[in-house]
N, C-alpha and C. Protein backbone atom coordinates (compact mmCIF):
# COMPACT_ATOMS: atom_id res chain seq x y z
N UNK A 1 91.55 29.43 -68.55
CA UNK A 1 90.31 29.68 -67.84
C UNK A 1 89.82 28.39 -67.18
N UNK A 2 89.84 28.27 -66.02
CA UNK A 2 89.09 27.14 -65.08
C UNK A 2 87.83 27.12 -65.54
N UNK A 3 87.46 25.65 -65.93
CA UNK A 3 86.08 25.52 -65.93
C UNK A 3 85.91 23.85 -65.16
N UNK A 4 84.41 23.50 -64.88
CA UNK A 4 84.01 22.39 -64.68
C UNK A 4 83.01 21.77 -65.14
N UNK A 5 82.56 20.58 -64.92
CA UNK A 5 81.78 20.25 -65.74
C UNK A 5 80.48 19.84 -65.17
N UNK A 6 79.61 20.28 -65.44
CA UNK A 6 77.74 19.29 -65.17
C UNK A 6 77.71 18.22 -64.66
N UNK A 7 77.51 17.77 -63.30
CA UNK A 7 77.21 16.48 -63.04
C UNK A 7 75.95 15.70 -63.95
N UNK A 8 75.23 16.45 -64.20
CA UNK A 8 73.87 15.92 -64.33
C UNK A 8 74.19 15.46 -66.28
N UNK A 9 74.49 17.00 -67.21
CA UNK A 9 74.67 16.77 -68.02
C UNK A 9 76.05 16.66 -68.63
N UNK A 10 76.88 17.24 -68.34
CA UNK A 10 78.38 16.82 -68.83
C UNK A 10 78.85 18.04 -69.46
N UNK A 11 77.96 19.43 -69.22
CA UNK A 11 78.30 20.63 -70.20
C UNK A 11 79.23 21.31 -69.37
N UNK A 12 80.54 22.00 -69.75
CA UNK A 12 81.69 22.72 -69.51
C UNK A 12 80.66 23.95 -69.14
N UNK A 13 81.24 24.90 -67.98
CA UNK A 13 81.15 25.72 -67.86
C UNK A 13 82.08 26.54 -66.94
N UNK A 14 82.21 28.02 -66.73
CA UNK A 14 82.81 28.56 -65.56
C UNK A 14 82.51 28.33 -64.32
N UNK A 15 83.52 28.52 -63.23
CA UNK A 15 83.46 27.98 -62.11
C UNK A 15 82.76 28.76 -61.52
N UNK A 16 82.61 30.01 -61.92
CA UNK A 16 81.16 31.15 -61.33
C UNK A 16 79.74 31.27 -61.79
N UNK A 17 79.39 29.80 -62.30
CA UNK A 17 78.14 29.73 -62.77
C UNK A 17 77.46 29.17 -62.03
N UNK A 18 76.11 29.66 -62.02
CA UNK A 18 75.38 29.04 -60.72
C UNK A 18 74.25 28.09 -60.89
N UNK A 19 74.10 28.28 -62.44
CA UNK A 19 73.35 26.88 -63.38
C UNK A 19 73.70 26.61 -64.57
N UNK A 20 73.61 25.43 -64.65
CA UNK A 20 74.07 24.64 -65.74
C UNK A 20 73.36 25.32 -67.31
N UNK A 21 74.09 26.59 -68.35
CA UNK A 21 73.16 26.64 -69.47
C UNK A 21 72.60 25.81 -70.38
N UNK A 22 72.81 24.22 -69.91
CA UNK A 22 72.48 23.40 -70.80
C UNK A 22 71.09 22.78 -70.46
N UNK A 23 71.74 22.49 -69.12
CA UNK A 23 69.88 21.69 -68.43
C UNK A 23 69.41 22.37 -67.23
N UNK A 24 70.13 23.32 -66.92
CA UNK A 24 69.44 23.63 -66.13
C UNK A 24 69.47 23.34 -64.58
N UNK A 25 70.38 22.68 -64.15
CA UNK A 25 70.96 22.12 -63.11
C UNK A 25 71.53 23.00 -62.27
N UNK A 26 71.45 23.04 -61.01
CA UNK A 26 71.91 23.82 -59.69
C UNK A 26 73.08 23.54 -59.20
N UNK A 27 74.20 24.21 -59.62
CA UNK A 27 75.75 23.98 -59.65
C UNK A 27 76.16 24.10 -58.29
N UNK A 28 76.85 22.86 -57.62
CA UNK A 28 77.31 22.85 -55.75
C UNK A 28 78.33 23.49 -56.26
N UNK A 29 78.87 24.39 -54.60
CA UNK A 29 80.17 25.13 -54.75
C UNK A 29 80.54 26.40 -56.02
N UNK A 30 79.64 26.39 -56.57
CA UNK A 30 80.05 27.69 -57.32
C UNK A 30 80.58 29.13 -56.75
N UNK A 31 80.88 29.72 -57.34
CA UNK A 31 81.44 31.02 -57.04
C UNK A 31 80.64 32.16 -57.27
N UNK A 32 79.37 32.12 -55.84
CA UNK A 32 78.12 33.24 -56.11
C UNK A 32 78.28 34.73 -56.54
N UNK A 33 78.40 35.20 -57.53
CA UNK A 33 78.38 36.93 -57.76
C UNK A 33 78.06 37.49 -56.44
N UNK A 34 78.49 39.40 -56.50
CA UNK A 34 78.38 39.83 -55.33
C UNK A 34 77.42 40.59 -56.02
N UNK A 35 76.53 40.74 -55.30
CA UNK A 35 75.13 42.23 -55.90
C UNK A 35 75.80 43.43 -55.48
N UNK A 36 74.63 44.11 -55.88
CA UNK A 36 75.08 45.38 -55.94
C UNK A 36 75.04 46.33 -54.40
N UNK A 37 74.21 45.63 -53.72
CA UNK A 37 73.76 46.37 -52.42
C UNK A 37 74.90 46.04 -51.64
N UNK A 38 75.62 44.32 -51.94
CA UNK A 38 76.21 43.83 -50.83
C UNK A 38 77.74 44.54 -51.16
N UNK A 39 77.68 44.64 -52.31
CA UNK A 39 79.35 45.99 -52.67
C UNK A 39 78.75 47.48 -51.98
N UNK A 40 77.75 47.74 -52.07
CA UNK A 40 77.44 49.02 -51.42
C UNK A 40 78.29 49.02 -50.10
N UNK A 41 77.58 48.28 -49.52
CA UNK A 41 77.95 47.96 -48.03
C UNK A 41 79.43 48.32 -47.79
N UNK A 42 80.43 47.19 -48.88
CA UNK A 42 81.59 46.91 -48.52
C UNK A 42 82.50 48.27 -48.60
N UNK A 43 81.60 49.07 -49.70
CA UNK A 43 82.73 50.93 -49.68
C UNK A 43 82.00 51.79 -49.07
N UNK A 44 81.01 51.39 -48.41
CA UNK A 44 80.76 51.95 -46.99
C UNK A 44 81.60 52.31 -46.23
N UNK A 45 82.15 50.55 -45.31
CA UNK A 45 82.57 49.94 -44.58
C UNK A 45 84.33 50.92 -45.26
N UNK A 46 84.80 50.77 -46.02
CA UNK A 46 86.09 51.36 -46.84
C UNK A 46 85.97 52.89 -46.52
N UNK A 47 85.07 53.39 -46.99
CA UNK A 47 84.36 55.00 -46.62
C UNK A 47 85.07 55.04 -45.20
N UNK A 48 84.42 54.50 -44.15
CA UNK A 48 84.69 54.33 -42.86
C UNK A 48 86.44 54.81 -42.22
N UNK A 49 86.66 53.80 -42.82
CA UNK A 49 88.30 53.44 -42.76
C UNK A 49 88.62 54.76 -43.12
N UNK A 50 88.33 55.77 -44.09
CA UNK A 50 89.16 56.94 -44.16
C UNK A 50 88.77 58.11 -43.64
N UNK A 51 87.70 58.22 -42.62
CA UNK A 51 87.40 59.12 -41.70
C UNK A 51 88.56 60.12 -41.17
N UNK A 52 89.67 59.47 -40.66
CA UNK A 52 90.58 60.43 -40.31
C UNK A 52 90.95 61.00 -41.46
N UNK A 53 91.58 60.12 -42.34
CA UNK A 53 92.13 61.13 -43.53
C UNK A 53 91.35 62.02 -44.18
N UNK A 54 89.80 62.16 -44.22
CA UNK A 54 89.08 63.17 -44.77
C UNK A 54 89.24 64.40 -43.49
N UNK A 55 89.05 64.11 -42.17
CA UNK A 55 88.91 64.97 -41.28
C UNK A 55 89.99 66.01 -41.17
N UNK A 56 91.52 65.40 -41.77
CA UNK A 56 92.46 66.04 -41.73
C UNK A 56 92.32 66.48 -43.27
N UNK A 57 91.55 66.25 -44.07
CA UNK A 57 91.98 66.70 -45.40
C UNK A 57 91.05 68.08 -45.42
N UNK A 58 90.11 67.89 -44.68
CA UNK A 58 89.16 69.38 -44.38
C UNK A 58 89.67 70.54 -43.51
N UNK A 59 90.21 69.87 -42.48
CA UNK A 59 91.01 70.99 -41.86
C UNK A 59 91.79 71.57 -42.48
N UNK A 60 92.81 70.73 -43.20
CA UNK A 60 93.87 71.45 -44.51
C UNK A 60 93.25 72.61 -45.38
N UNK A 61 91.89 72.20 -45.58
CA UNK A 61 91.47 73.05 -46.77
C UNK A 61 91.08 74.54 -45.78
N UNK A 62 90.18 74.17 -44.89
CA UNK A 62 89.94 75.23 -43.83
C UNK A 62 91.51 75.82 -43.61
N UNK A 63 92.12 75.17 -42.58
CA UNK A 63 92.76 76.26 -42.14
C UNK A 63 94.64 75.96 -42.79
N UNK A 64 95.10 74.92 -43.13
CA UNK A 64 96.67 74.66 -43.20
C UNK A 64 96.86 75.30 -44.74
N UNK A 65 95.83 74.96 -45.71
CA UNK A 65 95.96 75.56 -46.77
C UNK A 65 97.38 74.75 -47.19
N UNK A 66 97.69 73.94 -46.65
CA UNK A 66 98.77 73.20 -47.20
C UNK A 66 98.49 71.98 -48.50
N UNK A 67 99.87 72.74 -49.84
CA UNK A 67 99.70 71.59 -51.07
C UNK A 67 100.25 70.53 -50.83
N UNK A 68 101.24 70.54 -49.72
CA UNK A 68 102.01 69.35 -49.36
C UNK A 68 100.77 68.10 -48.50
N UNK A 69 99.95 68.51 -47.48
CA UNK A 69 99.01 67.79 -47.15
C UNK A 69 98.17 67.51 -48.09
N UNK A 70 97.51 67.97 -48.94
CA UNK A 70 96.85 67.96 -49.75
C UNK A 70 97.24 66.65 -50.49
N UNK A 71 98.54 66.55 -50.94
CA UNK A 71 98.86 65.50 -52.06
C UNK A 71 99.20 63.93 -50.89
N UNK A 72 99.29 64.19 -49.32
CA UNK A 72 99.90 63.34 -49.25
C UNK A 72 98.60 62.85 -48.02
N UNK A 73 97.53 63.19 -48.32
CA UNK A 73 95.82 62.62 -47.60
C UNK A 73 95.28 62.52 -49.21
N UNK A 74 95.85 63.13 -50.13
CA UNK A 74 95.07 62.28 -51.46
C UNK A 74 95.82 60.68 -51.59
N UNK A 75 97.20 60.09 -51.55
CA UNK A 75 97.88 59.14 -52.17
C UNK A 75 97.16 58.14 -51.58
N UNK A 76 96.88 57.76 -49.84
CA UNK A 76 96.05 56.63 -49.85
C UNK A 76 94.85 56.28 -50.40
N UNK A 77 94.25 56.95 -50.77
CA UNK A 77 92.70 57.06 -51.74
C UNK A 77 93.20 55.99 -53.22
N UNK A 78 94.59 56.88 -53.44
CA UNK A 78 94.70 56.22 -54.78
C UNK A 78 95.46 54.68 -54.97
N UNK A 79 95.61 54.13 -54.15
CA UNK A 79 96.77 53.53 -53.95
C UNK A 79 95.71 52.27 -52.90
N UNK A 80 95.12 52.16 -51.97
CA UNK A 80 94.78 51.29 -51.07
C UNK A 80 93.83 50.02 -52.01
N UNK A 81 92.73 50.60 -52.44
CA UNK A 81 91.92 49.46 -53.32
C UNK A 81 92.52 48.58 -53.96
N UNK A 82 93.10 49.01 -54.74
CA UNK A 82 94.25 48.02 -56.34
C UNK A 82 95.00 47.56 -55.20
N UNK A 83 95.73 47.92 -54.57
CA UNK A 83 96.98 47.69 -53.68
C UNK A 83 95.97 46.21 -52.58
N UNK A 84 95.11 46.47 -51.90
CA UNK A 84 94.42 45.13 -51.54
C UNK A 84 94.11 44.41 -52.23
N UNK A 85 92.89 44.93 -53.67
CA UNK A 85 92.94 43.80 -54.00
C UNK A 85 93.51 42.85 -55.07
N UNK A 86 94.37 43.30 -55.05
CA UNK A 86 96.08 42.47 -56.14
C UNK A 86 96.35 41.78 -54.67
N UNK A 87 96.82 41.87 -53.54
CA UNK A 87 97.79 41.90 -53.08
C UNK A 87 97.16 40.55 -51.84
N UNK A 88 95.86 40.94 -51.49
CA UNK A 88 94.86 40.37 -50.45
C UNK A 88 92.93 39.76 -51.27
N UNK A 89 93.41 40.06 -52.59
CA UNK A 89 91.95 39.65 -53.16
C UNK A 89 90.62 40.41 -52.58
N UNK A 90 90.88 41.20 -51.71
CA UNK A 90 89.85 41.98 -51.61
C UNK A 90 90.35 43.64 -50.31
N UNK A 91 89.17 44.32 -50.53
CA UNK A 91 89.84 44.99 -49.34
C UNK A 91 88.95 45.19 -48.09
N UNK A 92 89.55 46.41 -47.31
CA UNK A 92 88.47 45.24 -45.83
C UNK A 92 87.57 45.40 -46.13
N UNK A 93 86.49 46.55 -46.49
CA UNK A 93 85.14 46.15 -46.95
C UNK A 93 84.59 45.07 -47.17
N UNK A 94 85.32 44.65 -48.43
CA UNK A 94 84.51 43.44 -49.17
C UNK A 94 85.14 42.38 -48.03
N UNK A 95 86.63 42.16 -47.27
CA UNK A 95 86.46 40.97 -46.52
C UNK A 95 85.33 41.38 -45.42
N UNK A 96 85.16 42.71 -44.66
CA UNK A 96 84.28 42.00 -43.61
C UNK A 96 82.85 41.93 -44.48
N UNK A 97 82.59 41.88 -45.31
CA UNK A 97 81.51 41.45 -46.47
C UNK A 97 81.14 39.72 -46.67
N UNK A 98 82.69 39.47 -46.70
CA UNK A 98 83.07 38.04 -47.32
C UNK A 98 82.78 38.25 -48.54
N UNK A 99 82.78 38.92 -49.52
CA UNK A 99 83.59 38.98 -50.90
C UNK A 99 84.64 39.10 -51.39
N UNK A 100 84.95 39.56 -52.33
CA UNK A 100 86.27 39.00 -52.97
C UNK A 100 86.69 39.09 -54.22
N UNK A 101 87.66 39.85 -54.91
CA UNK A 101 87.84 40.12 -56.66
C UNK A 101 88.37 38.92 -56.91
N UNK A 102 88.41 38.21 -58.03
CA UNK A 102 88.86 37.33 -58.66
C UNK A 102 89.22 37.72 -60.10
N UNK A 103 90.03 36.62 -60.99
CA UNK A 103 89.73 36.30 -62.26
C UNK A 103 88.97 35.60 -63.00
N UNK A 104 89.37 35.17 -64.06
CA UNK A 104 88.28 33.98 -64.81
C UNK A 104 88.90 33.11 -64.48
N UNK A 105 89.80 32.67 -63.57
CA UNK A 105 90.54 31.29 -63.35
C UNK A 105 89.93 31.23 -62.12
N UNK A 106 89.47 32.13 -61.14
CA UNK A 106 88.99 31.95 -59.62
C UNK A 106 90.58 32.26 -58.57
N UNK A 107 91.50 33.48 -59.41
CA UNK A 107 92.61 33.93 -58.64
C UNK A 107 92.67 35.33 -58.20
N UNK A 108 93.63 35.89 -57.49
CA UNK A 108 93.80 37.19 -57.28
C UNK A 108 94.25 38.02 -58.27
N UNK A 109 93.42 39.19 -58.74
CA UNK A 109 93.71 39.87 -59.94
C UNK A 109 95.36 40.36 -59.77
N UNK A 110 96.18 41.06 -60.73
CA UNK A 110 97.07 41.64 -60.78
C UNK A 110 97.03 42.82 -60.11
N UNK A 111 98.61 43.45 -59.95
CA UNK A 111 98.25 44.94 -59.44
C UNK A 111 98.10 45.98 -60.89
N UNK A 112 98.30 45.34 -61.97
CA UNK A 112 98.22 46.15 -63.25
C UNK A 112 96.36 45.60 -63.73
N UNK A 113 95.72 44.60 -63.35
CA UNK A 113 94.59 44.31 -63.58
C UNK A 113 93.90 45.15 -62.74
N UNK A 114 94.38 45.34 -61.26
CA UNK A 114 93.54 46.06 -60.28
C UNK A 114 93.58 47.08 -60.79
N UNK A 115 94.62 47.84 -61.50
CA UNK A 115 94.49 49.27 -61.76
C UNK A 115 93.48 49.91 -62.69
N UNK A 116 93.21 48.72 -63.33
CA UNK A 116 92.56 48.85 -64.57
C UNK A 116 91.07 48.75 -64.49
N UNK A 117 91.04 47.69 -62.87
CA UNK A 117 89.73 47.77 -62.31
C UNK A 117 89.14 49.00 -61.77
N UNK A 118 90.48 49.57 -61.34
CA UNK A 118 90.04 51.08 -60.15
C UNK A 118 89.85 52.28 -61.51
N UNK A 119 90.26 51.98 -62.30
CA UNK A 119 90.72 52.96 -63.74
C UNK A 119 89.48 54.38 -63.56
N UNK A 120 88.14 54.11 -63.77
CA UNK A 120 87.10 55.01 -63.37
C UNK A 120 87.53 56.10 -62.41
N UNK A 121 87.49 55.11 -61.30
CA UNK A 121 87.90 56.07 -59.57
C UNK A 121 89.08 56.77 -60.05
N UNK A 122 89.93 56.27 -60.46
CA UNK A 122 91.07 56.83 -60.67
C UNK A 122 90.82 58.29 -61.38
N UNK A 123 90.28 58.06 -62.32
CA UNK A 123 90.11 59.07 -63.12
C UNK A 123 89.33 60.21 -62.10
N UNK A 124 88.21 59.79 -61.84
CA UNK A 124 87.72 60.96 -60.70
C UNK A 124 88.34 61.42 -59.93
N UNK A 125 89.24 61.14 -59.00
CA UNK A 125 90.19 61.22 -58.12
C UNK A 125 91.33 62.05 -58.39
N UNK A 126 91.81 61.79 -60.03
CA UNK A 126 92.29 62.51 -60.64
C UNK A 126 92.41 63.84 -61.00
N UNK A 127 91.16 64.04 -61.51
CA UNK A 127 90.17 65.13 -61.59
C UNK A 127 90.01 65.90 -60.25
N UNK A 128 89.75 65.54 -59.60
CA UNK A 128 89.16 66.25 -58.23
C UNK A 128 90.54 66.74 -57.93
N UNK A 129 91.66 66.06 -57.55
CA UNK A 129 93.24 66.24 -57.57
C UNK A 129 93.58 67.31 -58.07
N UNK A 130 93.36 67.49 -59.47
CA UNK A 130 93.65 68.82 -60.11
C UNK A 130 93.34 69.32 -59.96
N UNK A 131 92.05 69.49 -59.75
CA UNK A 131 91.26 70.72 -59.78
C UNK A 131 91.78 71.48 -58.18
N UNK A 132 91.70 70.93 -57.36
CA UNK A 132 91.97 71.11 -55.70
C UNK A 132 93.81 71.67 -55.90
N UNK A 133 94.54 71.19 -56.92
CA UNK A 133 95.74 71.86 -56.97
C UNK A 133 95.80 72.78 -57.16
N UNK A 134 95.07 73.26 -58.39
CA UNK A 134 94.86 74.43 -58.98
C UNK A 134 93.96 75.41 -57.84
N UNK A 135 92.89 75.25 -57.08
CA UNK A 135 92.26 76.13 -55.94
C UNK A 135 93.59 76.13 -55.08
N UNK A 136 94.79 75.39 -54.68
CA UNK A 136 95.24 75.87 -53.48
C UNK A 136 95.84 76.97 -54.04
N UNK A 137 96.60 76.90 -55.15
CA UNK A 137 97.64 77.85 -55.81
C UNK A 137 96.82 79.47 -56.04
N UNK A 138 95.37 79.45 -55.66
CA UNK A 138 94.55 80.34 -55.95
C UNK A 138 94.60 81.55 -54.81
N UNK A 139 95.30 82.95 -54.91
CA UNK A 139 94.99 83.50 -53.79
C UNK A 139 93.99 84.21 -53.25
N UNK A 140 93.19 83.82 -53.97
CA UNK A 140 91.45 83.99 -53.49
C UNK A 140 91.83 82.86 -52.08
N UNK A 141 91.77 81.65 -53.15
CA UNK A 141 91.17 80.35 -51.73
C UNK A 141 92.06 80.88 -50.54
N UNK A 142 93.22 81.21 -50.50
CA UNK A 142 94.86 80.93 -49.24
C UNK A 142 94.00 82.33 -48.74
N UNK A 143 93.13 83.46 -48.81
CA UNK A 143 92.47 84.16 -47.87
C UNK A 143 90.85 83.40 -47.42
N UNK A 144 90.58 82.82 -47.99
CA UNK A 144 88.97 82.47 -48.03
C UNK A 144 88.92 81.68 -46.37
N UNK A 145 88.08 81.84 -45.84
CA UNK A 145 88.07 80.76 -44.60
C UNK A 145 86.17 80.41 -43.98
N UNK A 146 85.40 80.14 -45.38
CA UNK A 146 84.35 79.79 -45.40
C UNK A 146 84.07 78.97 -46.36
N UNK A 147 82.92 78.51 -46.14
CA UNK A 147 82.94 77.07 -47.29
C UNK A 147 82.24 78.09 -48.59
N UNK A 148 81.39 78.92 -48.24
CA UNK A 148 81.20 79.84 -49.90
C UNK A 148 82.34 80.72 -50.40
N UNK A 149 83.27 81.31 -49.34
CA UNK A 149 84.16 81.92 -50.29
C UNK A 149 85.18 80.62 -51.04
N UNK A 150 85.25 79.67 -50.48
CA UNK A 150 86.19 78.67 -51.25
C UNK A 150 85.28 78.11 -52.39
N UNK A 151 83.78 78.03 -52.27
CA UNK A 151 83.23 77.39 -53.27
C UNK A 151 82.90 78.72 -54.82
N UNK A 152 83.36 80.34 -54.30
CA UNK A 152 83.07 81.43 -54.89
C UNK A 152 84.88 81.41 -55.75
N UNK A 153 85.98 80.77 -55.15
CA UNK A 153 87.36 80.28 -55.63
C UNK A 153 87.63 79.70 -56.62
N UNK A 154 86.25 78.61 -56.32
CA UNK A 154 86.30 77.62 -57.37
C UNK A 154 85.91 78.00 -58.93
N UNK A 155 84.90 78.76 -58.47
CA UNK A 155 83.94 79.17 -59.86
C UNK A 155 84.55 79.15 -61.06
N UNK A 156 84.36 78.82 -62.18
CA UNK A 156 85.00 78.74 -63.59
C UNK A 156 86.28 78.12 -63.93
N UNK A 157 86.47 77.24 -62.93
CA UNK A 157 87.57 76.05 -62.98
C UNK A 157 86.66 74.82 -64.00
N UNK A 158 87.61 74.85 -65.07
CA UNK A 158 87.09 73.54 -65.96
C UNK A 158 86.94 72.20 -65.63
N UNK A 159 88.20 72.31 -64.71
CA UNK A 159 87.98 70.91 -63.74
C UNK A 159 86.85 70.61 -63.30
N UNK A 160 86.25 71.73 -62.58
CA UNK A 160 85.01 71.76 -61.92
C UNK A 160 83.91 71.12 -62.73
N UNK A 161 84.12 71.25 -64.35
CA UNK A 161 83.13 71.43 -65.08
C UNK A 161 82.87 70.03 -65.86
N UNK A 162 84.12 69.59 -65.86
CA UNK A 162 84.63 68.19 -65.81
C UNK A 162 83.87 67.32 -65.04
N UNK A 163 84.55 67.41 -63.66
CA UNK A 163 84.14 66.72 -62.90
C UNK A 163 82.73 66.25 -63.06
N UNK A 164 81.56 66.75 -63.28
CA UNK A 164 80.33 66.17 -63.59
C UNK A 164 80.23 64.98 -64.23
N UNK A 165 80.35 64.83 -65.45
CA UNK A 165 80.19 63.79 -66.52
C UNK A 165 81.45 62.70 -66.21
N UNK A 166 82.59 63.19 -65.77
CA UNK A 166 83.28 62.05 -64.77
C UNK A 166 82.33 61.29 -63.89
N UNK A 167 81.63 62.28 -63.08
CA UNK A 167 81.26 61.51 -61.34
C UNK A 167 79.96 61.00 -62.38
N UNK A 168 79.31 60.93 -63.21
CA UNK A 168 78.24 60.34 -63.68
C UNK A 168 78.82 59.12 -64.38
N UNK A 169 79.88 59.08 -65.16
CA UNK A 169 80.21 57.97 -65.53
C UNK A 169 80.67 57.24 -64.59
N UNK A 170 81.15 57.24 -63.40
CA UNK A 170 81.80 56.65 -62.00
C UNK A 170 80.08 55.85 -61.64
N UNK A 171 79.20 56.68 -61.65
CA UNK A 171 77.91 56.22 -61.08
C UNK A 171 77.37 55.20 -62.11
N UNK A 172 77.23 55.54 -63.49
CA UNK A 172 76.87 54.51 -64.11
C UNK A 172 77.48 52.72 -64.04
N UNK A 173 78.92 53.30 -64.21
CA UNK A 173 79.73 51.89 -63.74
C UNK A 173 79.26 50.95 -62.62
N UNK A 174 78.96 51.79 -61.55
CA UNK A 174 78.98 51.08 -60.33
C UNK A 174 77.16 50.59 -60.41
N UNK A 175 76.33 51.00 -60.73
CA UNK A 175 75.13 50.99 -61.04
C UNK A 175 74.61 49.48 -62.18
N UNK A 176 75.28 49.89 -62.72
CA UNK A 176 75.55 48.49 -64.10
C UNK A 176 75.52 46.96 -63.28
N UNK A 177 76.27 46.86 -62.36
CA UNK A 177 75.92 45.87 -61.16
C UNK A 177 74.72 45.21 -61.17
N UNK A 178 73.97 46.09 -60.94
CA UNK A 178 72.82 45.93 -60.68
C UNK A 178 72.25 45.16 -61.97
N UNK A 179 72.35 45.24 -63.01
CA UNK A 179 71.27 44.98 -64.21
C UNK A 179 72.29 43.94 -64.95
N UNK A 180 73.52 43.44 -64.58
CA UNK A 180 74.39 42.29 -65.55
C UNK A 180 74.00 41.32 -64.78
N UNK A 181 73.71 40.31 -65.82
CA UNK A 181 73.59 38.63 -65.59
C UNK A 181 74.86 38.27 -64.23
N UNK A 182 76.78 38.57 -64.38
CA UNK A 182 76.85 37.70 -63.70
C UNK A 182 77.58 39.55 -62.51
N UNK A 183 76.67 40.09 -62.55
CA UNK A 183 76.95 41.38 -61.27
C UNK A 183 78.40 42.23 -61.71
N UNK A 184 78.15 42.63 -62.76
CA UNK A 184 79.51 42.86 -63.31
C UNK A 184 79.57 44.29 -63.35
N UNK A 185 80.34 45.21 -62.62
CA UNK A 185 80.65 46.59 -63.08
C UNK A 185 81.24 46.77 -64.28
N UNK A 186 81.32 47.97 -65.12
CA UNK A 186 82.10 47.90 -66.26
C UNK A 186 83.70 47.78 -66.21
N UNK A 187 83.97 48.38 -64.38
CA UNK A 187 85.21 48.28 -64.13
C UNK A 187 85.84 46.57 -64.18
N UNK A 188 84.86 46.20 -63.71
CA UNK A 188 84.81 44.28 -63.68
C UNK A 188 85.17 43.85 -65.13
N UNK A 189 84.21 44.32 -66.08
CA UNK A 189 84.59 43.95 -67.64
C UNK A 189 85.84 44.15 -68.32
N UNK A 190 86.23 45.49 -67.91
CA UNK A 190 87.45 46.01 -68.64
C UNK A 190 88.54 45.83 -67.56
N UNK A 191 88.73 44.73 -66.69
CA UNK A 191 90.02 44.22 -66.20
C UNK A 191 89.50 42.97 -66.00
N UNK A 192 88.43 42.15 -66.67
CA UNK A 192 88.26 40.81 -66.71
C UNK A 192 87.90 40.00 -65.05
N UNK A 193 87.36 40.64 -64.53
CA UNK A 193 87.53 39.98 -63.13
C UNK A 193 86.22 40.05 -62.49
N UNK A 194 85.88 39.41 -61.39
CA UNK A 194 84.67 39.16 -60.79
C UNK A 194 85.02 39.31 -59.69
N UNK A 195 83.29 40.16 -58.84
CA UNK A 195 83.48 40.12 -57.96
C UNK A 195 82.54 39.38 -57.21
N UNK A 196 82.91 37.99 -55.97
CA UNK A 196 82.30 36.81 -55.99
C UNK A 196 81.97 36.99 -54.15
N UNK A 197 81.06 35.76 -53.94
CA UNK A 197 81.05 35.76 -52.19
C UNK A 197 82.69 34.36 -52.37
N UNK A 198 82.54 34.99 -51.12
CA UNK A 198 84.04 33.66 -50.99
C UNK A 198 83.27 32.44 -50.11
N UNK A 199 83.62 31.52 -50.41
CA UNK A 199 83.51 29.94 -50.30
C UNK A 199 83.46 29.92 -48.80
N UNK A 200 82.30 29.24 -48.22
CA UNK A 200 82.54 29.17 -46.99
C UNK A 200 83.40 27.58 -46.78
C-alpha cells in the first residue's frame, strides 16, 4: 500500500488523504475522492453511449422477438465497465468526468477486481437477463405487441419479484457514496478500490 508522509508532522498516511489525521494539515497533490453527484454525471454520460443498443433492444422486444438479439444487446452492458476500468482505469463517463478507479496503491484495478466492483450491476443485469429469457420463450409475449400485453406476460414471474430488492440493493450501494468519509460505494469496499479525481 503506497503511503506518504506529513510535511508538517511526519505522520504516514494514504496517498488519498486529503488531511493529515494527526495535525491536521492540508495534504498537496492528494488523490481527491469522487462524490456522489460527480459519478452521477459520469453513468449518465455511459447511459448515453448505449442509446443505440437500448433502441435496438426495444424494437427486439416490440417487434423481432428475437432470443438471439436479446443476449447479444445484453453482453455489452455486461462486459464494457470492468472491461474499461481494468483495462483504461476508468470508463468514458468518468474520463470525460476526469475521474478514475484506482487501488490502495493509486493503480488500475484488475479485471477480476473490476468484476467484483461491477458484482451488484451484475447481479441486476443478471436478473433482468433471466427474467427477459424466460418472457421471450413465453407464447403469450411472441403474440403480444403492446407494452401492457407484454407487461400482462410478465405477471407472476419470480424474477420479476426478485428484481425489486435486487434494484434496491443496487440503489443503496450507489447511494452509500454519498454518506462515507472517503466516497466509497459498497462496490468500492468489496473490491478495495477508489474512486478518485485524476491529477491534473
Amino acid at each position: 500500500m503506497e503511503t506518504r508522509k506529513c510535511k508538517s508532522c511526519g505522520q504516514e498516511f494514504q496517498k488519498w488523504v486529503e488531511f493529515c489525521s494527526h495535525c491536521g494539515q492540508a495534504v498537496e497533490g492528494y488523490s481527491r475522492p469522487a462524490g456522489f453527484w460527480i459519478r452521477v454525471g459520469a453513468s449518465i454520460i455511459d447511459s448515453l453511449i448505449f442509446i443505440p443498443i437500448i433502441i435496438l433492444s426495444v424494437w427486439n422486444t416490440y417487434s423481432l422477438k428475437s432470443t438471439v438479439v436479446l443476449i447479444l444487446t445484453s453482453l455489452p452492458g455486461l462486459i464494457y465497465k470492468p472491461l474499461m476500468e481494468s483495462f483504461y482505469g476508468a470508463t468514458l463517463g468518468k474520463m470525460s468526468c476526469k475521474i478514475k478507479v484506482i487501488d490502495d496503491n493509486g493503480r488500475k484495478i484488475s479485471l477480476f477486481n473490476a468484476y467484483i466492483r461491477f458484482f451488484p450491476f451484475l447481479l441486476s443485469a443478471g436478473v433482468t437477463l433471466a427474467g427477459q429469457l424466460i418472457l421471450f420463450s413465453s407464447p403469450q409475449f411472441q403474440s403480444a405487441t403492446s407494452w401492457i400485453e407484454i407487461s400482462q406476460a410478465q405477471q407472476g414471474s419470480f424474477l420479476v419479484v426478485i428484481s425489486y430488492p435486487v434494484s434496491a440493493l443496487v440503489l443503496i450501494d450507489c447511494i452509500v457514496v454519498a454518506f462515507t468519509f472517503r466516497k466509497r460505494a459498497l462496490h468500492d469496499m468489496m473490491a478495495e478500490s477508489f474512486c478518485v479525481y485524476k491529477e491534473p
